[in-house]
C-alpha atoms as a PDB file:
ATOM      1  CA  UNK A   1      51.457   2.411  80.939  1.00  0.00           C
ATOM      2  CA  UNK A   2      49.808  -0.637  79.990  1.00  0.00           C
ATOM      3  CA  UNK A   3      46.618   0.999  79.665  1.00  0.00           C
ATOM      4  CA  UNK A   4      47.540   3.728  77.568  1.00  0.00           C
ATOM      5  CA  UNK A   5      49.018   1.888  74.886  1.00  0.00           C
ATOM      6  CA  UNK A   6      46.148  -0.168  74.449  1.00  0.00           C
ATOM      7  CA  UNK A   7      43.757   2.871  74.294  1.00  0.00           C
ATOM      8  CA  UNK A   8      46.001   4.129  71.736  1.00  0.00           C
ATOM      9  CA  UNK A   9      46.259   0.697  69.642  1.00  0.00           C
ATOM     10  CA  UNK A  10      42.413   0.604  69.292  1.00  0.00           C
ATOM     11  CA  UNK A  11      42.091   4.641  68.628  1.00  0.00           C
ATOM     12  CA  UNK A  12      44.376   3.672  65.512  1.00  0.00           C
ATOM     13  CA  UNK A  13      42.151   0.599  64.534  1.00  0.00           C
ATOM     14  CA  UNK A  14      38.971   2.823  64.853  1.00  0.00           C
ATOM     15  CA  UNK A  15      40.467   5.215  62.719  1.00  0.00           C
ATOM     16  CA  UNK A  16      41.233   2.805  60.130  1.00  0.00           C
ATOM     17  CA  UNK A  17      38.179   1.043  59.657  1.00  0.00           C
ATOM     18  CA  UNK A  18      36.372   4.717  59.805  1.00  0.00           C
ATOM     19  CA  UNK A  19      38.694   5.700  56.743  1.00  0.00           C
ATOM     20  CA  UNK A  20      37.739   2.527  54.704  1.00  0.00           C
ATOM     21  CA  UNK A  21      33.910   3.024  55.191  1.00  0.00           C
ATOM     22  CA  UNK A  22      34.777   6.641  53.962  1.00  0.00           C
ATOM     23  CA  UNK A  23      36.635   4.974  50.754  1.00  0.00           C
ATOM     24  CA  UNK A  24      33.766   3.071  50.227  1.00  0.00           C
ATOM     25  CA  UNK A  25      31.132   5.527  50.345  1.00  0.00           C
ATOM     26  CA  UNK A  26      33.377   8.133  48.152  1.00  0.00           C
ATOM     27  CA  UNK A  27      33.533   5.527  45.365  1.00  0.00           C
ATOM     28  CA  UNK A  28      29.422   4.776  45.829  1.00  0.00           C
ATOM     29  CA  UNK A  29      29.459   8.709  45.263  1.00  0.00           C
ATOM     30  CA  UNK A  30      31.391   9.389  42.911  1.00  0.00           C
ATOM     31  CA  UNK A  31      29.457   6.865  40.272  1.00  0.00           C
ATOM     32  CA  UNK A  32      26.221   9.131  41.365  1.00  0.00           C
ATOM     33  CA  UNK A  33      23.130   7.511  40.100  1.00  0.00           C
ATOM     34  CA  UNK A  34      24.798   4.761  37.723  1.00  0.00           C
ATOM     35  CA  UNK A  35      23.766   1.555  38.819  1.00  0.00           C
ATOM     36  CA  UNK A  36      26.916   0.032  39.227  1.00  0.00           C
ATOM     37  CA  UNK A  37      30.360   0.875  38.454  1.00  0.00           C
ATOM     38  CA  UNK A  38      31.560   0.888  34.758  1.00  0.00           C
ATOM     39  CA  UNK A  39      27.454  -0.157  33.493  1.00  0.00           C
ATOM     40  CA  UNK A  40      26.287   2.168  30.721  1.00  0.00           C
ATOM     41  CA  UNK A  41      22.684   3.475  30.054  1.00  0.00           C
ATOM     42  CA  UNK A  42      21.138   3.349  27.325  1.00  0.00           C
ATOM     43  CA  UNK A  43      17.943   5.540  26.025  1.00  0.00           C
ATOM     44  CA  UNK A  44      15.616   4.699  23.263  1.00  0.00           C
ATOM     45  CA  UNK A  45      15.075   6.540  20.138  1.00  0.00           C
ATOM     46  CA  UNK A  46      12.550   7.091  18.241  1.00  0.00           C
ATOM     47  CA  UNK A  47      12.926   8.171  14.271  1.00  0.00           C
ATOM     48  CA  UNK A  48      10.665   9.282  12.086  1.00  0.00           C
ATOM     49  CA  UNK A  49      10.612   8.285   8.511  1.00  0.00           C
ATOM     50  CA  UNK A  50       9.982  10.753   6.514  1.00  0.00           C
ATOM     51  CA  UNK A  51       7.756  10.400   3.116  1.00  0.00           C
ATOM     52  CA  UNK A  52       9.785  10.248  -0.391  1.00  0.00           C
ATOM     53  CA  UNK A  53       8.549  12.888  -2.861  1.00  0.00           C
ATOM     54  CA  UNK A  54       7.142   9.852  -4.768  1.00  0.00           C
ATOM     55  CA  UNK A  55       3.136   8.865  -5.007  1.00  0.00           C
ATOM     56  CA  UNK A  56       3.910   4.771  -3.726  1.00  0.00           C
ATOM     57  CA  UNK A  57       1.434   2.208  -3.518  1.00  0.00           C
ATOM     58  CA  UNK A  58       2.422  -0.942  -2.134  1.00  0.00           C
ATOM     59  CA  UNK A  59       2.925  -3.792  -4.522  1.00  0.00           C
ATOM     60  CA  UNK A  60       0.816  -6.273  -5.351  1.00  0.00           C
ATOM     61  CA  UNK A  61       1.752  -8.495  -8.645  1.00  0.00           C
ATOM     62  CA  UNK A  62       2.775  -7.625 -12.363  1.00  0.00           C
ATOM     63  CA  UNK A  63      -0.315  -9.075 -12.970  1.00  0.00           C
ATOM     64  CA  UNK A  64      -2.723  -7.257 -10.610  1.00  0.00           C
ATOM     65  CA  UNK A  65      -0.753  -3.772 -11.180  1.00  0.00           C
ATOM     66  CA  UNK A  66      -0.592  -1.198 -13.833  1.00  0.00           C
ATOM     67  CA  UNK A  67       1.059   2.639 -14.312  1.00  0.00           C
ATOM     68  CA  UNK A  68      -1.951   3.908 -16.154  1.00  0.00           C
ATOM     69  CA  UNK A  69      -0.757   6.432 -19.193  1.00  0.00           C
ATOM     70  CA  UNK A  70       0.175  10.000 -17.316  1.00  0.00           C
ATOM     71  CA  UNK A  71      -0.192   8.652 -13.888  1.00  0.00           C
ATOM     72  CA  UNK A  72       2.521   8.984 -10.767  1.00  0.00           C
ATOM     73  CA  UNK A  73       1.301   6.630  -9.362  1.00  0.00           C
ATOM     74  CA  UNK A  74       4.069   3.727  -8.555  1.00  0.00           C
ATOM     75  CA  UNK A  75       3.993   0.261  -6.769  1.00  0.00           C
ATOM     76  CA  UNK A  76       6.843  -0.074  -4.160  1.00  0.00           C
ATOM     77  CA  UNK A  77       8.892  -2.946  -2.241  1.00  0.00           C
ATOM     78  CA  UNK A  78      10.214  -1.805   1.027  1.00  0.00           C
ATOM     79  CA  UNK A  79      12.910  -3.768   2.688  1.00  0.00           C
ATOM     80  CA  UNK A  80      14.944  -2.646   6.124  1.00  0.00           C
ATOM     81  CA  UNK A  81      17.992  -3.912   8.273  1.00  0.00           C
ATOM     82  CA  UNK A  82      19.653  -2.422  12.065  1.00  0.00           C
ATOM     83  CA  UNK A  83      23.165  -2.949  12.319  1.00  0.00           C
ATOM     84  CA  UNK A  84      25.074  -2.634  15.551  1.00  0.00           C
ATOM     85  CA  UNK A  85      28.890  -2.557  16.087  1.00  0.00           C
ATOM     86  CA  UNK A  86      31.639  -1.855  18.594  1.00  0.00           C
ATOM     87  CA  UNK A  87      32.210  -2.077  21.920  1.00  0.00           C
ATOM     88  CA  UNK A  88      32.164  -5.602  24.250  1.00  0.00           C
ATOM     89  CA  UNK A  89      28.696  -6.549  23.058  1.00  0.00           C
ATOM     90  CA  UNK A  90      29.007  -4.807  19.880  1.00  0.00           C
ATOM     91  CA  UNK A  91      25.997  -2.954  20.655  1.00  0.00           C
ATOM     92  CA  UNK A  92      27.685   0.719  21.580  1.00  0.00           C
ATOM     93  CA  UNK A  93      26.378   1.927  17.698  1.00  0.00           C
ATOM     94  CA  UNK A  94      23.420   1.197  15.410  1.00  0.00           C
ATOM     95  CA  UNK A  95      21.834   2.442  12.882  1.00  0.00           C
ATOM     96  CA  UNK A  96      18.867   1.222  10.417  1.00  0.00           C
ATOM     97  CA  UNK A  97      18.693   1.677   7.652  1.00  0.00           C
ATOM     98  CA  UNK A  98      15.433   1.861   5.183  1.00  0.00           C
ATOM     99  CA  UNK A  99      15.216   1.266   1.354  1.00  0.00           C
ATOM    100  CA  UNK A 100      12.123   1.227  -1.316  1.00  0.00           C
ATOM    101  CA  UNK A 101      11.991   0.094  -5.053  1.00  0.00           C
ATOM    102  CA  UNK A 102       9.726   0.533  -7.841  1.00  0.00           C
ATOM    103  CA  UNK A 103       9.491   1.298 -11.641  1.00  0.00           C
ATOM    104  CA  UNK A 104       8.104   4.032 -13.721  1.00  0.00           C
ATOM    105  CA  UNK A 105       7.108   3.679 -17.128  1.00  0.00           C
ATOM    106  CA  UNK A 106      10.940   4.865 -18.278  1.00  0.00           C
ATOM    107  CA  UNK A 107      13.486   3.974 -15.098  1.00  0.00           C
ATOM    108  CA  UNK A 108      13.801   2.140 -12.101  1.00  0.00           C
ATOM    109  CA  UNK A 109      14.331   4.001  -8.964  1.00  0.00           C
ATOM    110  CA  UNK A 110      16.058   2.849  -5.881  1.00  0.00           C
ATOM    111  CA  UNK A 111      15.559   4.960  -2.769  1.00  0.00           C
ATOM    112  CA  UNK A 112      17.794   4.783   0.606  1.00  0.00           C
ATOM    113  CA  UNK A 113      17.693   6.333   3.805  1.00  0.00           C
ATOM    114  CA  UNK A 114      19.758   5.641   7.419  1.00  0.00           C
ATOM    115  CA  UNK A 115      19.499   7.006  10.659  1.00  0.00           C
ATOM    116  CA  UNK A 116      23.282   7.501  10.662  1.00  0.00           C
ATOM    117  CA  UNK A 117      23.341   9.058   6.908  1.00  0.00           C
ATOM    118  CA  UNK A 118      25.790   7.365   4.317  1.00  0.00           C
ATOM    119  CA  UNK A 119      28.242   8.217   1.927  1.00  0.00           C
ATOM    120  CA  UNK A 120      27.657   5.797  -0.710  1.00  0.00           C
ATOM    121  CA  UNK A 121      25.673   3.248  -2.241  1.00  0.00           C
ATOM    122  CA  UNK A 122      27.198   0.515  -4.277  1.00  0.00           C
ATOM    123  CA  UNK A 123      25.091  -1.246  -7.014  1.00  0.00           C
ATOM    124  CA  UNK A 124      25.801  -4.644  -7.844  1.00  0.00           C
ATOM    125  CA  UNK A 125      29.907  -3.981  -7.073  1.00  0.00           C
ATOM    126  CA  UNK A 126      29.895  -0.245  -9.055  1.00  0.00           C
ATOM    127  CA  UNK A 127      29.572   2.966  -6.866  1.00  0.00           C
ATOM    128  CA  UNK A 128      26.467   5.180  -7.705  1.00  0.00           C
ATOM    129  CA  UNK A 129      28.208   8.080  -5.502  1.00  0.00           C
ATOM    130  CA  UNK A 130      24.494   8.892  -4.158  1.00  0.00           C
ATOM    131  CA  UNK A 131      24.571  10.145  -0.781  1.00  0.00           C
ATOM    132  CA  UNK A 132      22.746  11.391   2.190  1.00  0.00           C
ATOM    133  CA  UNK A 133      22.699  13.215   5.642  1.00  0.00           C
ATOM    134  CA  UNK A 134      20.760  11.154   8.432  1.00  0.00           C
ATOM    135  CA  UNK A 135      17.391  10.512   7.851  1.00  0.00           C
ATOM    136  CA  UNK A 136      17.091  11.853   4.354  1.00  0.00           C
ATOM    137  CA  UNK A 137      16.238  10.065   1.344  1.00  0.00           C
ATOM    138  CA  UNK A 138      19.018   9.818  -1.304  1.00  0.00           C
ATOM    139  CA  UNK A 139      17.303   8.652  -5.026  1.00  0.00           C
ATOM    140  CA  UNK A 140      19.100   7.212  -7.553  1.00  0.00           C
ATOM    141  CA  UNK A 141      17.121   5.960 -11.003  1.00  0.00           C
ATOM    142  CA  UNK A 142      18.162   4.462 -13.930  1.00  0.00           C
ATOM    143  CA  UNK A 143      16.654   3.842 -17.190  1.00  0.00           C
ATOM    144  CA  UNK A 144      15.019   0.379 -17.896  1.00  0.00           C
ATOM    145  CA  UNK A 145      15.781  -1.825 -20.975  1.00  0.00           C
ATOM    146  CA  UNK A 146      14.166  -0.340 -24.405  1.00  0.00           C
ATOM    147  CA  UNK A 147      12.403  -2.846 -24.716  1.00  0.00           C
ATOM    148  CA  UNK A 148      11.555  -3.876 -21.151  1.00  0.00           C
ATOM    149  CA  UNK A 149       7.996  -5.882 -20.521  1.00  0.00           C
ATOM    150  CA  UNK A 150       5.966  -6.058 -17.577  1.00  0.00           C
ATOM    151  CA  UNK A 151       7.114  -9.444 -15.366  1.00  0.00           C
ATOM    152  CA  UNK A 152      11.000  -8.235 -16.171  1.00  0.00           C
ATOM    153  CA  UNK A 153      13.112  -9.431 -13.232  1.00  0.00           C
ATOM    154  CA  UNK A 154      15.128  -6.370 -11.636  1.00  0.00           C
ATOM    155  CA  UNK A 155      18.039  -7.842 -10.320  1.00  0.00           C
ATOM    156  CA  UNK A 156      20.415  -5.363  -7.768  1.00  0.00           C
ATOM    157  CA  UNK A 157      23.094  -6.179  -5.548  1.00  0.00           C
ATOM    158  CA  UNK A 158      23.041  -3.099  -3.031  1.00  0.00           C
ATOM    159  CA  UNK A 159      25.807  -2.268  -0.479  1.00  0.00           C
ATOM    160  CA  UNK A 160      24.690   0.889   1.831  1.00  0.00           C
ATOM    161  CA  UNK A 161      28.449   2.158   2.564  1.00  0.00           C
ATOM    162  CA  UNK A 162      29.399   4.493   5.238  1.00  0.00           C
ATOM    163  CA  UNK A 163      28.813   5.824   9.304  1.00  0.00           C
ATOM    164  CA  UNK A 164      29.565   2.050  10.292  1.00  0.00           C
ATOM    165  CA  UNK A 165      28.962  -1.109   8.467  1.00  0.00           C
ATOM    166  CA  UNK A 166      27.626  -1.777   4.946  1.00  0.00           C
ATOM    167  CA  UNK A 167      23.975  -2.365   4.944  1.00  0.00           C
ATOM    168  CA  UNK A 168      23.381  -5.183   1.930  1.00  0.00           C
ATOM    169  CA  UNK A 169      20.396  -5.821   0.255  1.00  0.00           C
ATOM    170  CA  UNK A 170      19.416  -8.064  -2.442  1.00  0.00           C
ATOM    171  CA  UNK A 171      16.677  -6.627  -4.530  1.00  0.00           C
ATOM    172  CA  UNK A 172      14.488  -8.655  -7.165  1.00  0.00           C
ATOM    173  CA  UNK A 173      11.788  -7.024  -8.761  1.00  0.00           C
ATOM    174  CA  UNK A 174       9.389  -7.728 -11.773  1.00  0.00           C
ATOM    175  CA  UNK A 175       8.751  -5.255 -13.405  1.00  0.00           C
ATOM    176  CA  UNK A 176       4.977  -3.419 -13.305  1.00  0.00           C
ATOM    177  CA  UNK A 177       3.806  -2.964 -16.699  1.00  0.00           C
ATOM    178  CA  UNK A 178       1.962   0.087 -18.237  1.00  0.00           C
ATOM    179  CA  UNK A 179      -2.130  -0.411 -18.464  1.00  0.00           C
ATOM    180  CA  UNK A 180      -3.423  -1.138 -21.661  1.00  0.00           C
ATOM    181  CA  UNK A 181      -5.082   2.197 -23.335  1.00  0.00           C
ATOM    182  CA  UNK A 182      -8.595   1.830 -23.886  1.00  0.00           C
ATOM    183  CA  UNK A 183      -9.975   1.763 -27.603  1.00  0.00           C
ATOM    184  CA  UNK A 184     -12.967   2.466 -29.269  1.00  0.00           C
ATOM    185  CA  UNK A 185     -14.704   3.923 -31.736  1.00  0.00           C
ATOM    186  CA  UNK A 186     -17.837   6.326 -32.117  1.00  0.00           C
ATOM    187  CA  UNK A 187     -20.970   5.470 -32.032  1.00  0.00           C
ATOM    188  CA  UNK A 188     -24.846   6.842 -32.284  1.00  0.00           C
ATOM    189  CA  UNK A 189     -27.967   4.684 -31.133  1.00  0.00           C
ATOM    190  CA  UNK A 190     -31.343   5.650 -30.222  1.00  0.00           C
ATOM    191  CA  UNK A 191     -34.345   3.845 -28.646  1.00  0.00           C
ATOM    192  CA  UNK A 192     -37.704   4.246 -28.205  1.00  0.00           C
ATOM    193  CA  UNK A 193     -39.073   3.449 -24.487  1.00  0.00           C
ATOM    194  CA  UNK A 194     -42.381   4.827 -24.699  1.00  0.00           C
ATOM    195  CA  UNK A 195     -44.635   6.025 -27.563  1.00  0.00           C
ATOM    196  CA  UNK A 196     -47.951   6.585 -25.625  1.00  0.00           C
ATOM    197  CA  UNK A 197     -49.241  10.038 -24.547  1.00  0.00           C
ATOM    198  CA  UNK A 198     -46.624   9.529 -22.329  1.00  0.00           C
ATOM    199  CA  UNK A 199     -43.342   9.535 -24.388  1.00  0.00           C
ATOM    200  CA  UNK A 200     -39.400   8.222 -23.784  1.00  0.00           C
ATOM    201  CA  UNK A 201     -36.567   8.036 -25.694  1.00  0.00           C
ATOM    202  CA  UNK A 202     -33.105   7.374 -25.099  1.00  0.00           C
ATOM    203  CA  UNK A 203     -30.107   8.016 -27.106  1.00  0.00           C
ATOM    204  CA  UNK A 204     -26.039   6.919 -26.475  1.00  0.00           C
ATOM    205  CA  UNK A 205     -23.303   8.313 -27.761  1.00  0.00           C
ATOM    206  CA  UNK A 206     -19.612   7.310 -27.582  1.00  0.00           C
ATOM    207  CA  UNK A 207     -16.313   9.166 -28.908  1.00  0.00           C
ATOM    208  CA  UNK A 208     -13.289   7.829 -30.255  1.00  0.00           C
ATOM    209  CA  UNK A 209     -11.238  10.710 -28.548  1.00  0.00           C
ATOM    210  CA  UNK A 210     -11.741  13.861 -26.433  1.00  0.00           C
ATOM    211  CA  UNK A 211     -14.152  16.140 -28.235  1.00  0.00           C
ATOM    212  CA  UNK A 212     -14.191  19.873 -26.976  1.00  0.00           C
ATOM    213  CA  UNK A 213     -17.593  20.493 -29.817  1.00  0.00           C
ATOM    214  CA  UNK A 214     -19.850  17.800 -29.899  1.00  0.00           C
ATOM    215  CA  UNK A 215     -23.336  18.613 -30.862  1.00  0.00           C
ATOM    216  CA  UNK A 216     -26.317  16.045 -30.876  1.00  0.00           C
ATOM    217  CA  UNK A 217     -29.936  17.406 -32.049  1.00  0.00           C
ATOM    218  CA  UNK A 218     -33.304  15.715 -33.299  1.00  0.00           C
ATOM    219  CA  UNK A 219     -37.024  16.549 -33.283  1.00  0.00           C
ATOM    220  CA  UNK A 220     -40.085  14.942 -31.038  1.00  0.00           C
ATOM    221  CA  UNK A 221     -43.079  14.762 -32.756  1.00  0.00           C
ATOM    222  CA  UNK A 222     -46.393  15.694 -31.790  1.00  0.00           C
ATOM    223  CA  UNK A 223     -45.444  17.543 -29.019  1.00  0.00           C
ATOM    224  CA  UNK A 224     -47.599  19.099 -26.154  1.00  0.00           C
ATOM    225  CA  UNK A 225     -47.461  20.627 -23.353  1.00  0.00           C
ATOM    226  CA  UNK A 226     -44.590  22.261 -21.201  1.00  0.00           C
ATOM    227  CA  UNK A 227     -40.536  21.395 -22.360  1.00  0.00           C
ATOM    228  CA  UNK A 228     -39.594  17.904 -22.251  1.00  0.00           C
ATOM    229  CA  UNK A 229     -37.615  16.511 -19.723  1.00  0.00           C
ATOM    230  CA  UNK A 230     -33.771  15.835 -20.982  1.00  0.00           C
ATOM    231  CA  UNK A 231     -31.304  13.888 -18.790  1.00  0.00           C
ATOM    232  CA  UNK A 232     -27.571  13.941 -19.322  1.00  0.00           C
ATOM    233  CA  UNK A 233     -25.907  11.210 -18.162  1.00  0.00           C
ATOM    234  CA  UNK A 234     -21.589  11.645 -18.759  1.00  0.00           C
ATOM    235  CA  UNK A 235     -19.345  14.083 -20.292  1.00  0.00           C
ATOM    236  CA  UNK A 236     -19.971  18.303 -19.585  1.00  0.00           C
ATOM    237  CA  UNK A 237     -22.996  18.908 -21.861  1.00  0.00           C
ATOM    238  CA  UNK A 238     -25.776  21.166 -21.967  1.00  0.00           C
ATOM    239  CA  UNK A 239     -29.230  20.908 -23.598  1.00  0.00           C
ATOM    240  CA  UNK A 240     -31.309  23.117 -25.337  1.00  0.00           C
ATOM    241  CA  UNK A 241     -35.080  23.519 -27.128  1.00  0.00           C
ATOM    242  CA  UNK A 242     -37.051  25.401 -29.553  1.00  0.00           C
ATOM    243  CA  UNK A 243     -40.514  24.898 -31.390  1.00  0.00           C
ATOM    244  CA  UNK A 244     -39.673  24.957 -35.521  1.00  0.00           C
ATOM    245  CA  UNK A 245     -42.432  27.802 -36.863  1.00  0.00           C
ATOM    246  CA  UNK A 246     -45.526  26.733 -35.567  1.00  0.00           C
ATOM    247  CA  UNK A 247     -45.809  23.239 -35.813  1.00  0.00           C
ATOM    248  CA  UNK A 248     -46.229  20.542 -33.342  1.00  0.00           C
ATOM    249  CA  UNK A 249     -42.563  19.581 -33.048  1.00  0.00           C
ATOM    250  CA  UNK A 250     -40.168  19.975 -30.764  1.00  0.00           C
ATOM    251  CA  UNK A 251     -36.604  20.113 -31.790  1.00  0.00           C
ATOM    252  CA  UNK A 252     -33.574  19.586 -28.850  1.00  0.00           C
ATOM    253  CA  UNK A 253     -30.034  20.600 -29.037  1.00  0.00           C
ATOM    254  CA  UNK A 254     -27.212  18.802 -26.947  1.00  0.00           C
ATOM    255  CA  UNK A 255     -23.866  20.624 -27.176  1.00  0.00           C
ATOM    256  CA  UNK A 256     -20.537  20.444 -25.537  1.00  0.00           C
ATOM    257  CA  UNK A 257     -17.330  18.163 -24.502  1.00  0.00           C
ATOM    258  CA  UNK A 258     -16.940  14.908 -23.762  1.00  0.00           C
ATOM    259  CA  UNK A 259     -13.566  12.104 -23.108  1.00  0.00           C
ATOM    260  CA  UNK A 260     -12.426   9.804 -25.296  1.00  0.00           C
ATOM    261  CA  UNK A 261     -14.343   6.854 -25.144  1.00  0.00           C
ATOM    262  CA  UNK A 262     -16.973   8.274 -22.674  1.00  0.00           C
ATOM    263  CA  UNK A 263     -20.044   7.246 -23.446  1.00  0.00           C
ATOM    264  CA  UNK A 264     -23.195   9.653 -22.421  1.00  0.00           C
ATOM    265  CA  UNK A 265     -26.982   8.893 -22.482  1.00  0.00           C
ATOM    266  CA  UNK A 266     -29.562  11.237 -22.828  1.00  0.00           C
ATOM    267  CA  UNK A 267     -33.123  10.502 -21.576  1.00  0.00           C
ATOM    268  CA  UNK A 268     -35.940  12.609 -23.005  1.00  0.00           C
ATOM    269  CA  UNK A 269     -39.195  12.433 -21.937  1.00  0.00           C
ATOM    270  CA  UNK A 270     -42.173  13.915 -22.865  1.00  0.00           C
ATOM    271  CA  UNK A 271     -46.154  14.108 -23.672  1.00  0.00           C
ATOM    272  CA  UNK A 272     -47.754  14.046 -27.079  1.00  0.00           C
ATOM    273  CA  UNK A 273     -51.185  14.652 -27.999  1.00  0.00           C
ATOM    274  CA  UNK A 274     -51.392  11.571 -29.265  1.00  0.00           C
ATOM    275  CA  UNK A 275     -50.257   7.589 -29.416  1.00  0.00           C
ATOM    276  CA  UNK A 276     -48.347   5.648 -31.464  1.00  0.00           C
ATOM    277  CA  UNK A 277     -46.430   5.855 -35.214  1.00  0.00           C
ATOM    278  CA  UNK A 278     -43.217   7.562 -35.128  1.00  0.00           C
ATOM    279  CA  UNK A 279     -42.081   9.911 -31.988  1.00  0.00           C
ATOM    280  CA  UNK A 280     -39.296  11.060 -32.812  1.00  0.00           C
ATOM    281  CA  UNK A 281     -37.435  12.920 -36.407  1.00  0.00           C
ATOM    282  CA  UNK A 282     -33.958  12.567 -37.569  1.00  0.00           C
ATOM    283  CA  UNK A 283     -31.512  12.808 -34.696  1.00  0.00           C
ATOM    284  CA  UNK A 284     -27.757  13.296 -35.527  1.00  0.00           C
ATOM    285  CA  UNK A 285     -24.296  13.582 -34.283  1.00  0.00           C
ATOM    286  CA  UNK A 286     -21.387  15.663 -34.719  1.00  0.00           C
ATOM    287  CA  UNK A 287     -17.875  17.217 -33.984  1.00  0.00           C
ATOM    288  CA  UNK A 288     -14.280  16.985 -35.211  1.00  0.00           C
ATOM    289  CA  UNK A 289     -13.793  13.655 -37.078  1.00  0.00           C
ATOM    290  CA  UNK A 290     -17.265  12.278 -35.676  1.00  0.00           C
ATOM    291  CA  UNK A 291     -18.492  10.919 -38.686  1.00  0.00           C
ATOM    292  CA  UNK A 292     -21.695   8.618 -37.515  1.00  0.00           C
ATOM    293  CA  UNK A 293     -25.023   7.824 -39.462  1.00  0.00           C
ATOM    294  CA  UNK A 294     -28.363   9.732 -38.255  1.00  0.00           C
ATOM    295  CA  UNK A 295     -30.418   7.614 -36.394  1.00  0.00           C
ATOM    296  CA  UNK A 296     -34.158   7.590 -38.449  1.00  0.00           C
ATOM    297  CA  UNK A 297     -37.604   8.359 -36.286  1.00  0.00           C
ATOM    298  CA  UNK A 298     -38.182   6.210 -33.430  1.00  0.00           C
ATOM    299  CA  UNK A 299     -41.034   4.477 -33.422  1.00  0.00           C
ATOM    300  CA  UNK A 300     -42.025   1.361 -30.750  1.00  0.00           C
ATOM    301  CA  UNK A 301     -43.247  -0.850 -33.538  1.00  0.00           C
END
């Protein structure tokens, strides 16, 4: 009798330590691949950025930096800050999010974007209303001063509200300024290279503004042989030539367009039956409101 109730006590202890290994290796299943009990995973993410629908440089100085007349071309600051939030660590959520800055030659434009999207963005302590789905750019511009200078000091207090946290920037930003225009005025010369049997002459011409009907034209003297040689150098001009009658002269015609204070060279070059004295006639200029003097006969005297 003795005998069997021991047997049976240490059936009943087997069984009992054989149900707690099966506890244990239910709970080891039931987390599955998790490392441990109540640990969390976390993946990484890549975002791409995409491009605003603006033509930014980055910034340099107000000093080295222009917006040329016309041109959409802009200088930016970029600036960027990840924010995390909530749970033990406060690292369950996060979000970055990206802003760039810049003037044109009328407003200053702030844009945002956040991989969580936002529903607001706050400048200096007044609501703009501008917002945006996740990773989309929202824009919002203002107009500058009237009578705003290049080295201005932008000055923005900017809260990025909404889908966690405020983002805050602080922007300061002097002003780019708008390239000087160029100025000039027309202008005619002519010079004589060469004035053997072997002849060169160069002329320059500059215009005060565009010019869609520019003609220049002059002689060579004592001309022989086949056509001279004429080289254009600037603007979208063609040249032509004719012999006056029957003499010995050549004359050349240069007609076309050219850009406001563009200046083009033409090279002629050419052989003469003989050396010395004058080589070239009267060579003039003209075109709407060109109003230059001839240049007289070249000679290398």
């Amino acid at each position: 009798m003795k005998k069997i109730i021991l047997s049976l006590s240490l059936a009943l202890a087997l069984v009992s330590c054989s149900t707690d290994a099966l506890d244990n290796n239910s709970e080891m299943a039931t987390n599955g691949n998790l490392s441990a009990k109540g640990a969390t995973t976390k993946s990484v993410i890549t975002t791409v950025i995409p491009s605003s629908q603006f033509n930014l440089v980055p910034y340099d100085s107000q000093e080295n930096n222009c917006i040329a007349t016309e041109s959409e071309i802009y200088y930016e600051k970029t600036a960027q800050t990840t924010i995390s939030w909530g749970g033990p660590n406060n690292d369950m959520n996060s979000k970055t999010v990206y802003i760039k800055y810049f003037n044109t030659a009328t407003h200053f434009v702030v844009q945002v974007l956040s991989t969580n999207g936002f529903s607001d963005v706050i400048k200096n302590n007044v609501s703009t209303g501008l917002q945006a789905a996740a990773n989309t750019w929202g824009t919002h511009t203002y107009p500058l001063q009237a009578n705003w200078k290049a080295g201005d000091v932008e000055t923005l207090y900017l809260q990025v509200a909404g889908n966690g946290p405020q983002a805050i920037f602080n922007i300061n930003y002097s002003l780019i300024g708008l390239c000087p225009e160029a100025t000039c005025e027309n202008a005619f010369t002519g010079t004589a290279v060469s004035c053997g049997t072997s002849r060169e002459a160069n002329y320059t011409f500059t215009s005060k503004e565009d010019l869609t009907n520019l003609k220049i034209q002059g002689g060579l003297t004592n001309f022989t042989g086949s056509d001279a040689v004429v080289t254009i150098t600037g603007g979208n001009l063609i040249a032509s030539q004719k012999t006056p009658g029957g003499s010995s002269n050549r004359v050349i015609t240069i007609e076309g367009s050219v850009a406001a204070c563009e200046t083009i060279t033409v090279n002629i070059k050419w052989n003469s039956f003989n050396s010395g004295g004058l080589i070239t006639g009267d060579w003039s200029a003209s075109g709407t409101n060109v109003n230059v003097n001839s240049i007289l006969p070249l000679s290398c005297n």
